[in-house]
Protein backbone atom coordinates (compact mmCIF):
# COMPACT_ATOMS: atom_id res chain seq x y z
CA UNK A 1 0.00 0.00 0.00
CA UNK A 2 2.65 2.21 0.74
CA UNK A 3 4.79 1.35 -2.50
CA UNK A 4 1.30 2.53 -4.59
CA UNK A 5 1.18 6.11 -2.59
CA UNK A 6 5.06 6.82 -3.24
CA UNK A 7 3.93 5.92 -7.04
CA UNK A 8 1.13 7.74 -7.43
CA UNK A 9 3.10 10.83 -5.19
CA UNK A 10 6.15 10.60 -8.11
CA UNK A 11 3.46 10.40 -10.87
CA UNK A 12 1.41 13.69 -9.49
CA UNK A 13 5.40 15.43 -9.17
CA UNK A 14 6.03 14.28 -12.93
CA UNK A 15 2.72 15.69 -13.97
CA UNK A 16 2.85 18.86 -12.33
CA UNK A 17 7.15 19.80 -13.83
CA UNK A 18 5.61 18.57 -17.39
CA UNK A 19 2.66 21.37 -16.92
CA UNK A 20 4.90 23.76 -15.75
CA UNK A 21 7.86 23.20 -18.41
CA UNK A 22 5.41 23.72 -21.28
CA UNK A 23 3.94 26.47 -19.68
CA UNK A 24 7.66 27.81 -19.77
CA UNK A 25 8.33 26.62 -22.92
CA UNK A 26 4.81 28.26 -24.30
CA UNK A 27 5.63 32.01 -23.06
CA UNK A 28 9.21 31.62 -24.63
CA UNK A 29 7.54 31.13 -28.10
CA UNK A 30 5.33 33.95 -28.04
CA UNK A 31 5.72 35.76 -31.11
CA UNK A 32 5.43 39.35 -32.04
CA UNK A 33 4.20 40.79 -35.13
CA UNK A 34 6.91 43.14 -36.88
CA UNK A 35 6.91 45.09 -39.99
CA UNK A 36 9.20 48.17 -41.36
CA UNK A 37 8.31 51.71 -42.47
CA UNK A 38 7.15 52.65 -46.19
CA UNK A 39 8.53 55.39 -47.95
CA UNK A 40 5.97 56.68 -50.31
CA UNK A 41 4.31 59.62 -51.88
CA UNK A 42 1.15 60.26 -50.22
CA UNK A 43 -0.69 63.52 -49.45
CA UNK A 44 -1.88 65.29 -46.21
CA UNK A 45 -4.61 67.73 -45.76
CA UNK A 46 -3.76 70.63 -44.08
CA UNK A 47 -6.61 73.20 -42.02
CA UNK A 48 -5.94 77.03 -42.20
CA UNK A 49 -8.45 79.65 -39.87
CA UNK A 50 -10.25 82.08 -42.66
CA UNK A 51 -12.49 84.77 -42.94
CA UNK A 52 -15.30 84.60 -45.13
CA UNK A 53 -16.33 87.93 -47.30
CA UNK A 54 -19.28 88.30 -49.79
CA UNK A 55 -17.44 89.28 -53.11
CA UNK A 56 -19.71 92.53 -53.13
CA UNK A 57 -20.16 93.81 -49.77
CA UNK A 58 -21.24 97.89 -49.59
CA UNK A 59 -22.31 100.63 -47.60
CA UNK A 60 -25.65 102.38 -48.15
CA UNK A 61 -25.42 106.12 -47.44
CA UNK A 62 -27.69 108.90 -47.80
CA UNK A 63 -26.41 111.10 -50.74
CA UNK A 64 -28.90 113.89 -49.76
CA UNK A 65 -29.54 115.58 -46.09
CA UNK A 66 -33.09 115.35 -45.20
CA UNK A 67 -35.76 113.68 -43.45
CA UNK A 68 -35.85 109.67 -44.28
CA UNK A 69 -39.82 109.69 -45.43
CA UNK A 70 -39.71 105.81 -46.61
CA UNK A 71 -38.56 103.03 -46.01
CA UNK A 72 -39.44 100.01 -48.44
CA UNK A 73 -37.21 97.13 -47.41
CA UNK A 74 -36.28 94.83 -43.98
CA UNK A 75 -33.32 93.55 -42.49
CA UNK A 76 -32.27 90.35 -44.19
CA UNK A 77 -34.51 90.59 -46.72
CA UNK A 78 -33.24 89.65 -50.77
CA UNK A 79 -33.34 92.71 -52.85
CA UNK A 80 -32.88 92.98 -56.86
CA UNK A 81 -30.83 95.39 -58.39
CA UNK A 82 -32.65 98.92 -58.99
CA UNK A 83 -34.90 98.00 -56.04
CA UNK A 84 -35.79 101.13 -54.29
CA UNK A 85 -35.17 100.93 -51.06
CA UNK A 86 -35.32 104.11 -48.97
CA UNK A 87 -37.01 107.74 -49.75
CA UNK A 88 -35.75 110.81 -48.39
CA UNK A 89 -37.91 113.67 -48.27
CA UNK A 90 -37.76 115.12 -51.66
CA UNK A 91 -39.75 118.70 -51.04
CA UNK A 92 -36.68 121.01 -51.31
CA UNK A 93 -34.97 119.35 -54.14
CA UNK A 94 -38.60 119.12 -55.86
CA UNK A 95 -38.37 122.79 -55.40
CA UNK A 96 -34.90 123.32 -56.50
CA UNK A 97 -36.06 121.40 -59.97
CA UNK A 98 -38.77 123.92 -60.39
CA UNK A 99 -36.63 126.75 -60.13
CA UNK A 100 -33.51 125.22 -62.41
CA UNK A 101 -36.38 124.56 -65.20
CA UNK A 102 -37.68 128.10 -65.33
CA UNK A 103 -34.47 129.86 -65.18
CA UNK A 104 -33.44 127.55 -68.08
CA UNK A 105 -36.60 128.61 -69.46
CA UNK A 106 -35.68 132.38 -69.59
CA UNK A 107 -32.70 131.85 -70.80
CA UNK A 108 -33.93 129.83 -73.67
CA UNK A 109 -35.87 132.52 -74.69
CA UNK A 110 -33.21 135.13 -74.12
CA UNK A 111 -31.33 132.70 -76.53
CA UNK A 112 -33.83 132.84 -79.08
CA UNK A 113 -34.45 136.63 -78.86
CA UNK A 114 -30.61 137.27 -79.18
CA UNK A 115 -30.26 134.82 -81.91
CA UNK A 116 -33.16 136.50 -83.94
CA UNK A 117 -31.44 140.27 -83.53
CA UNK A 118 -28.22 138.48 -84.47
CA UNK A 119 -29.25 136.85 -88.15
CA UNK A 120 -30.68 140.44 -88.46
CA UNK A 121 -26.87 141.96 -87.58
CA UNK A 122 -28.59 143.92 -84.77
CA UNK A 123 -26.43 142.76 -81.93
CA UNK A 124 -22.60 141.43 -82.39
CA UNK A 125 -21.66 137.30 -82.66
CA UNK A 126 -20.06 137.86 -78.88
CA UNK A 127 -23.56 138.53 -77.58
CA UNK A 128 -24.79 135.77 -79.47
CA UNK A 129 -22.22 133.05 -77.88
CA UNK A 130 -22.49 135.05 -74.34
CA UNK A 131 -26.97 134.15 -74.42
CA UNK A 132 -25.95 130.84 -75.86
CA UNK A 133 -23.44 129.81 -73.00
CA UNK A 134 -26.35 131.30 -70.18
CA UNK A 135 -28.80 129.05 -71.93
CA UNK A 136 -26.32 125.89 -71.87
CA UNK A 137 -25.61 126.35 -67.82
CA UNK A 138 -29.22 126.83 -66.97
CA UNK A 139 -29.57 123.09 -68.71
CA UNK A 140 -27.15 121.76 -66.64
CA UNK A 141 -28.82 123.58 -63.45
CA UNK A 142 -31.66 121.84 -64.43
CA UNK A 143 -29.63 118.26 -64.94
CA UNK A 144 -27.98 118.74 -61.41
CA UNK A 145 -30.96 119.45 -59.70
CA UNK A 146 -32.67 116.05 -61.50
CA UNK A 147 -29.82 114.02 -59.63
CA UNK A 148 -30.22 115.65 -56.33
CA UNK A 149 -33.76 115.39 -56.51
CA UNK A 150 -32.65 111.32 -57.91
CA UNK A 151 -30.84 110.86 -54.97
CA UNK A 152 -33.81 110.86 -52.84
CA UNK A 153 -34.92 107.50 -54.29
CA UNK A 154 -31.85 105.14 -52.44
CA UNK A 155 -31.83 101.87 -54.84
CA UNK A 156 -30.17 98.86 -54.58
CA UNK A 157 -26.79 98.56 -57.11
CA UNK A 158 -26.94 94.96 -57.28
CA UNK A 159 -28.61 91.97 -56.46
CA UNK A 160 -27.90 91.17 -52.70
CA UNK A 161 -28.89 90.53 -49.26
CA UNK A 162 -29.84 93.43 -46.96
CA UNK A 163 -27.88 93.83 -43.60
CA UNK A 164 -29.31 96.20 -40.12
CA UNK A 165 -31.34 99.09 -40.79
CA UNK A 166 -28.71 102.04 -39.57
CA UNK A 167 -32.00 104.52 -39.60
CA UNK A 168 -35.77 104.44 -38.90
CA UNK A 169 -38.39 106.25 -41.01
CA UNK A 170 -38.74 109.97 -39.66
CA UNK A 171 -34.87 110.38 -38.72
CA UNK A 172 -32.79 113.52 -40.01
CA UNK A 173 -30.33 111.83 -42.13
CA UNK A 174 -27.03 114.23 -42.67
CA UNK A 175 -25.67 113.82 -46.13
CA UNK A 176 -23.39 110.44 -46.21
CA UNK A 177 -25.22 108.86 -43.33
CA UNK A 178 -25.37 105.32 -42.92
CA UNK A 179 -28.64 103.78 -43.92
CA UNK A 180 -27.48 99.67 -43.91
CA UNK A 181 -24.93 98.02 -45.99
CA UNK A 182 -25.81 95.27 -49.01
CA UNK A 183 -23.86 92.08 -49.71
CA UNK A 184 -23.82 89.55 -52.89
CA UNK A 185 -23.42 86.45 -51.78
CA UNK A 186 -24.08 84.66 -54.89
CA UNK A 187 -19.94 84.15 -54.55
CA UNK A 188 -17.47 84.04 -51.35
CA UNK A 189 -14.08 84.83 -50.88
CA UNK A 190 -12.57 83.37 -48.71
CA UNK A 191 -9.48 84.62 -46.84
CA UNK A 192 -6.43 82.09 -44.84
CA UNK A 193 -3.20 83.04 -44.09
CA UNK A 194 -0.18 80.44 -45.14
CA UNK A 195 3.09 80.13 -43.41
CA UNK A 196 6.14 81.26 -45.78
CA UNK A 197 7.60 77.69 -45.59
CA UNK A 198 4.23 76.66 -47.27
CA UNK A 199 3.75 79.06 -49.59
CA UNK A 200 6.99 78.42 -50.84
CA UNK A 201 6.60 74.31 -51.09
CA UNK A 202 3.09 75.77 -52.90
CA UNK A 203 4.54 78.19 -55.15
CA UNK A 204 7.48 75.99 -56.25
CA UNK A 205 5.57 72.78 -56.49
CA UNK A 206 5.02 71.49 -60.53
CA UNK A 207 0.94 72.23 -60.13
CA UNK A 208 1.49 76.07 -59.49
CA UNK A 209 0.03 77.16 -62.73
CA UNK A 210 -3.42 75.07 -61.59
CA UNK A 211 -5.44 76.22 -59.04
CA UNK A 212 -5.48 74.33 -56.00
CA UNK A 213 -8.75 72.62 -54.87
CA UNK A 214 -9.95 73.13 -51.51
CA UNK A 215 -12.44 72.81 -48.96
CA UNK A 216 -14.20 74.59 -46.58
CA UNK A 217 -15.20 73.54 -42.85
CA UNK A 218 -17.53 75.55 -41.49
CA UNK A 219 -17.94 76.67 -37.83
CA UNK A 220 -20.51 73.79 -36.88
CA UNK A 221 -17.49 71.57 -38.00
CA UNK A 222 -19.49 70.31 -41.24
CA UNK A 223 -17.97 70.22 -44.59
CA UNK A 224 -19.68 73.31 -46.94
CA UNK A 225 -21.55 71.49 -49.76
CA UNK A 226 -19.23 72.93 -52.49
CA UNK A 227 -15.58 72.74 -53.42
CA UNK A 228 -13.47 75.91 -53.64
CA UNK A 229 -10.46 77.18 -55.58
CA UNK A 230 -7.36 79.36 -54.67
CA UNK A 231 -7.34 82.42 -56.77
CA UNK A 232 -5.20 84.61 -55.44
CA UNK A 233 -2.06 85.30 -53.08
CA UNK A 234 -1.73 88.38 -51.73
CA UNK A 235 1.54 90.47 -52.56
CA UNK A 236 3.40 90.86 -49.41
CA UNK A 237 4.17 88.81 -46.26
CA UNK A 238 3.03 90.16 -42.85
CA UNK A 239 6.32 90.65 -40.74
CA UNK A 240 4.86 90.05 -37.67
CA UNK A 241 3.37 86.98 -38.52
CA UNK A 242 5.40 85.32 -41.36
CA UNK A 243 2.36 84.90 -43.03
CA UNK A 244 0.63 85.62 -46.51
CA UNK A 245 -2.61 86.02 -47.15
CA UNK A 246 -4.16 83.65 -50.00
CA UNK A 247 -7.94 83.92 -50.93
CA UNK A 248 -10.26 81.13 -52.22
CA UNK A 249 -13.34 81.52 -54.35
CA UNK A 250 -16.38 79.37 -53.10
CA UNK A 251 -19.94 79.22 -55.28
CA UNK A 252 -22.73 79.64 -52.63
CA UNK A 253 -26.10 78.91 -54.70
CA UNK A 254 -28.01 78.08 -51.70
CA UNK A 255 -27.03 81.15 -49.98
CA UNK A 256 -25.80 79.30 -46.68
CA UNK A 257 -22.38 81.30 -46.43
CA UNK A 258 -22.91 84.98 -45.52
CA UNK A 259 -20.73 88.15 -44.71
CA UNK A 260 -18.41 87.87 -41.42
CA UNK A 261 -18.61 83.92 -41.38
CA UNK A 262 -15.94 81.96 -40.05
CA UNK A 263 -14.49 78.28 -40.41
CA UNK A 264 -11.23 76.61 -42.20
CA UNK A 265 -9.68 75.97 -44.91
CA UNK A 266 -8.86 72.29 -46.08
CA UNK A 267 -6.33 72.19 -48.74
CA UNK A 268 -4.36 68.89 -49.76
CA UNK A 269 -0.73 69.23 -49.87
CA UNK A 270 0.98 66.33 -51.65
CA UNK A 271 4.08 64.88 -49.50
CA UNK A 272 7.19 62.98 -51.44
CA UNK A 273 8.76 59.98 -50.10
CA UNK A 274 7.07 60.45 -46.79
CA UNK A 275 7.83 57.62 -44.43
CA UNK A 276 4.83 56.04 -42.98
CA UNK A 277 4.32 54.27 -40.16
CA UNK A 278 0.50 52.47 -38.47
CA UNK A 279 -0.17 54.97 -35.49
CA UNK A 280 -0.84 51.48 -33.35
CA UNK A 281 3.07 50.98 -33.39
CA UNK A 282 4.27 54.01 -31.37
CA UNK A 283 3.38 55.20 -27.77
CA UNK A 284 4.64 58.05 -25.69
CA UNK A 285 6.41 59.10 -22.85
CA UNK A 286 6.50 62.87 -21.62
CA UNK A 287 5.00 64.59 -24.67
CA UNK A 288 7.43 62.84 -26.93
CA UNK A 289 6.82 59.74 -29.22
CA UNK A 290 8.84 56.52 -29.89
CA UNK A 291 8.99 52.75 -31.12
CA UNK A 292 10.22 49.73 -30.52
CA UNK A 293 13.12 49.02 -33.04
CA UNK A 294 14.37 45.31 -33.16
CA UNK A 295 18.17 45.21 -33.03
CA UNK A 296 20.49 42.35 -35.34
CA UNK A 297 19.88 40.75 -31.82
CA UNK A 298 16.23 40.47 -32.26
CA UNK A 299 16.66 42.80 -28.81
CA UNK A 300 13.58 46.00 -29.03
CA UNK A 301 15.42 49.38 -28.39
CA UNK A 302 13.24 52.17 -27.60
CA UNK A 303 13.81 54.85 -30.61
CA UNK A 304 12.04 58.48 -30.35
CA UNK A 305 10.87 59.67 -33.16
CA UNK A 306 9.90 63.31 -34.39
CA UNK A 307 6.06 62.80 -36.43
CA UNK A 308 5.68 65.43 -38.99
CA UNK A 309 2.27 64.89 -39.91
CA UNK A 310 -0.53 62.55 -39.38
CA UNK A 311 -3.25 60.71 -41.27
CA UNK A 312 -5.63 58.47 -40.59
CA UNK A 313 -4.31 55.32 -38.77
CA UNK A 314 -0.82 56.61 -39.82
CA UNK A 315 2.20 59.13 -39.07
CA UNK A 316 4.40 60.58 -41.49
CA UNK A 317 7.94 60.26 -39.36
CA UNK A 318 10.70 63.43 -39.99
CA UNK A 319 13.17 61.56 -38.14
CA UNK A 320 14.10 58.98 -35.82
CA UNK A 321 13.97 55.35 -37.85
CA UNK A 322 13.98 54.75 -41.75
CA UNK A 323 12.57 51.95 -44.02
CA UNK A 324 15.13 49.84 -43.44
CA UNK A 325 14.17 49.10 -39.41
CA UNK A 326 12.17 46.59 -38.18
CA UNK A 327 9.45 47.87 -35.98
CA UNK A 328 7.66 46.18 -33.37
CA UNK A 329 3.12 46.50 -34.73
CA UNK A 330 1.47 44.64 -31.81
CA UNK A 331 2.14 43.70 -28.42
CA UNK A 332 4.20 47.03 -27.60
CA UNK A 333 3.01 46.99 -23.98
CA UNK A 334 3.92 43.30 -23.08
CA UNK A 335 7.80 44.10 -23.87
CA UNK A 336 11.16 46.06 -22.10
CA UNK A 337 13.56 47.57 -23.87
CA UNK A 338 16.41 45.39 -24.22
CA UNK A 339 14.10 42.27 -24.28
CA UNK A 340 14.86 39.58 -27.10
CA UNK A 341 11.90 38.33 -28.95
CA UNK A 342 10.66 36.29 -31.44
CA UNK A 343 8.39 37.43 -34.19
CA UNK A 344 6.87 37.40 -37.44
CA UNK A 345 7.33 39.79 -40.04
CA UNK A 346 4.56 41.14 -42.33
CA UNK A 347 5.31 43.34 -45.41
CA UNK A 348 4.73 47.08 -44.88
CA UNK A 349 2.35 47.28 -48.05
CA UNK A 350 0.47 44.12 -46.67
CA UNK A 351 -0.20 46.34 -42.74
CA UNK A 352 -1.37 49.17 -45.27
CA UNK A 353 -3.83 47.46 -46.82
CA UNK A 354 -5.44 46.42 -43.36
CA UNK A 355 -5.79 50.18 -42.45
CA UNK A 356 -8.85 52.18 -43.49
CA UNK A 357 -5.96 54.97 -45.34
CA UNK A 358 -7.04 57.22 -47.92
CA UNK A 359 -3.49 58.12 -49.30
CA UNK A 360 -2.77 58.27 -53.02
């Protein structure tokens, strides 16, 4: 009886060292996935602050002083060019019109009379061109006082959206007061402002004769429903801010975008032989990023390394490891520097094609 329990004690011992010796043997074999950086050309899309101006945006004065009788329009409201919009008083300037048509009246006649006593040699050619000249400035009395009597009728230049009323009907209005301002928003411009390192990589780059694409977020961080182009770069750099201006042309049929708006600019800039590597494969330590780089040991160093840009699932790296080093994908948390491991290495272009990327 004994002889059985020392058996079945030495059998229970052999057991147990088996379990444990593949358990060690197990965690030895654990293997890592691995893959290198790509070098490739890709592009990245790159968000500027802007301003956003109608392409026609005015100031409605009062060209005349007097007393604002009218008004025909409200705030916001679409008007159409040669709408009338305001009416100022127009007794005086009626008035003035009256008087400029009867002076040019008498001279007309005064004219006549002279002409008449001139074909008959009765007064001299002087006196003739002297009634002529009297009769050609009372016309033009008459003309001037049409346009100040014109400008009592305020109506719109252009087709556009009305902004605050500046004045209510019964105010004094001085000549050149403000009665609202107008806007066309039928087109935007749209101004960013581009570092000079940028503008340079744009202005040097082979597509500079073809105007660059771009987007527009708007404040509510939606896309705007149609696709802008840069039209124009402004001529000098601001010294304070090492930036120039550039200014974008958006069409705005639906009339969503209006004066004073705000958002971003999303413009594509294309990126050659960027190295890439899957955002999974780095993590960070005080602010700064790294990887795990397998040595010829099969040992993982920790590398920093200085991102540039990112896209989606991916970072383009500026320095730190090329395409040439073997970087540890998965599993970065399980290892120490200095650890050797064993692992299995997948091609770079085979890890892209798992991501969701939209690089060209």
């Amino acid at each position: 009886m004994r002889r059985i329990s020392i058996f079945i004690g030495m059998f229970v011992l052999l057991f147990h060292a088996s379990c444990e010796s593949k358990k060690h043997e197990k965690k030895d074999e654990t293997k890592y996935l691995v893959s290198s950086p790509i070098r490739m050309d890709t592009s990245i899309t790159k968000d500027y602050v802007c301003q956003i101006h109608s392409i026609r945006h005015i100031e409605l004065r009062a060209l005349e002083k007097g007393y604002l009788q009218h008004i025909y329009v409200d705030e916001g409201q679409h008007v159409k060019k040669g709408q009338q919009m305001f009416h100022i008083m127009p007794n005086v300037y009626q008035a003035d019109l009256q008087k400029a048509k009867a002076e040019a009246e008498v001279a007309k006649i005064e004219y006549q009379n002279t002409k008449l006593l001139s074909d008959s040699n009765v007064v001299s050619e002087n006196e003739l061109a002297m009634a002529k000249a009297e009769y050609d400035k009372a016309k033009a009395e008459v003309t001037l006082a049409e346009t100040h009597l014109g400008f009592t009728n305020v109506r719109a230049p252009f087709d556009g959206i009305m902004d605050h009323l500046e004045a209510r009907e019964g105010s004094l209005l001085d000549e050149g007061e403000l009665l609202t301002t107008l806007s066309d928003n039928s087109k935007m411009w749209v101004y960013f402002n581009v570092p000079e390192a940028e503008y340079l990589d744009y202005i040097t780059s082979a597509n500079k004769d073809n105007k660059q694409a771009v987007d527009l977020l708007m404040a509510n961080n939606k896309k705007f429903n149609q696709s802008g182009i840069v039209e124009t770069i402004e001529g000098e750099f601001n010294h304070e801010t090492g930036n120039i201006a550039f200014r974008a042309t958006f069409p705005n049929p639906d009339g969503i975008l209006r004066h004073g708006e705000t958002g971003s600019i999303l413009m594509k800039v294309p990126l050659q032989n960027a190295i890439l590597i899957p955002q999974k494969a780095t993590f960070e330590v005080l602010d700064k990023k790294y990887v795990f780089v397998l040595d010829k040991e099969d040992k993982v160093q920790q590398r920093e390394i200085t991102v540039g840009a990112e896209l989606p699932h991916l970072f383009v790296v500026e320095s730190g490891i090329s395409e040439n080093d073997k970087v540890l994908l998965e599993g970065i948390r399980m290892v120490r520097s200095g650890e050797k491991i064993h692992y299995d290495f997948e091609k770079p272009e085979e890890v892209l094609s798992k991501l969701d990327l939209y690089t060209e």
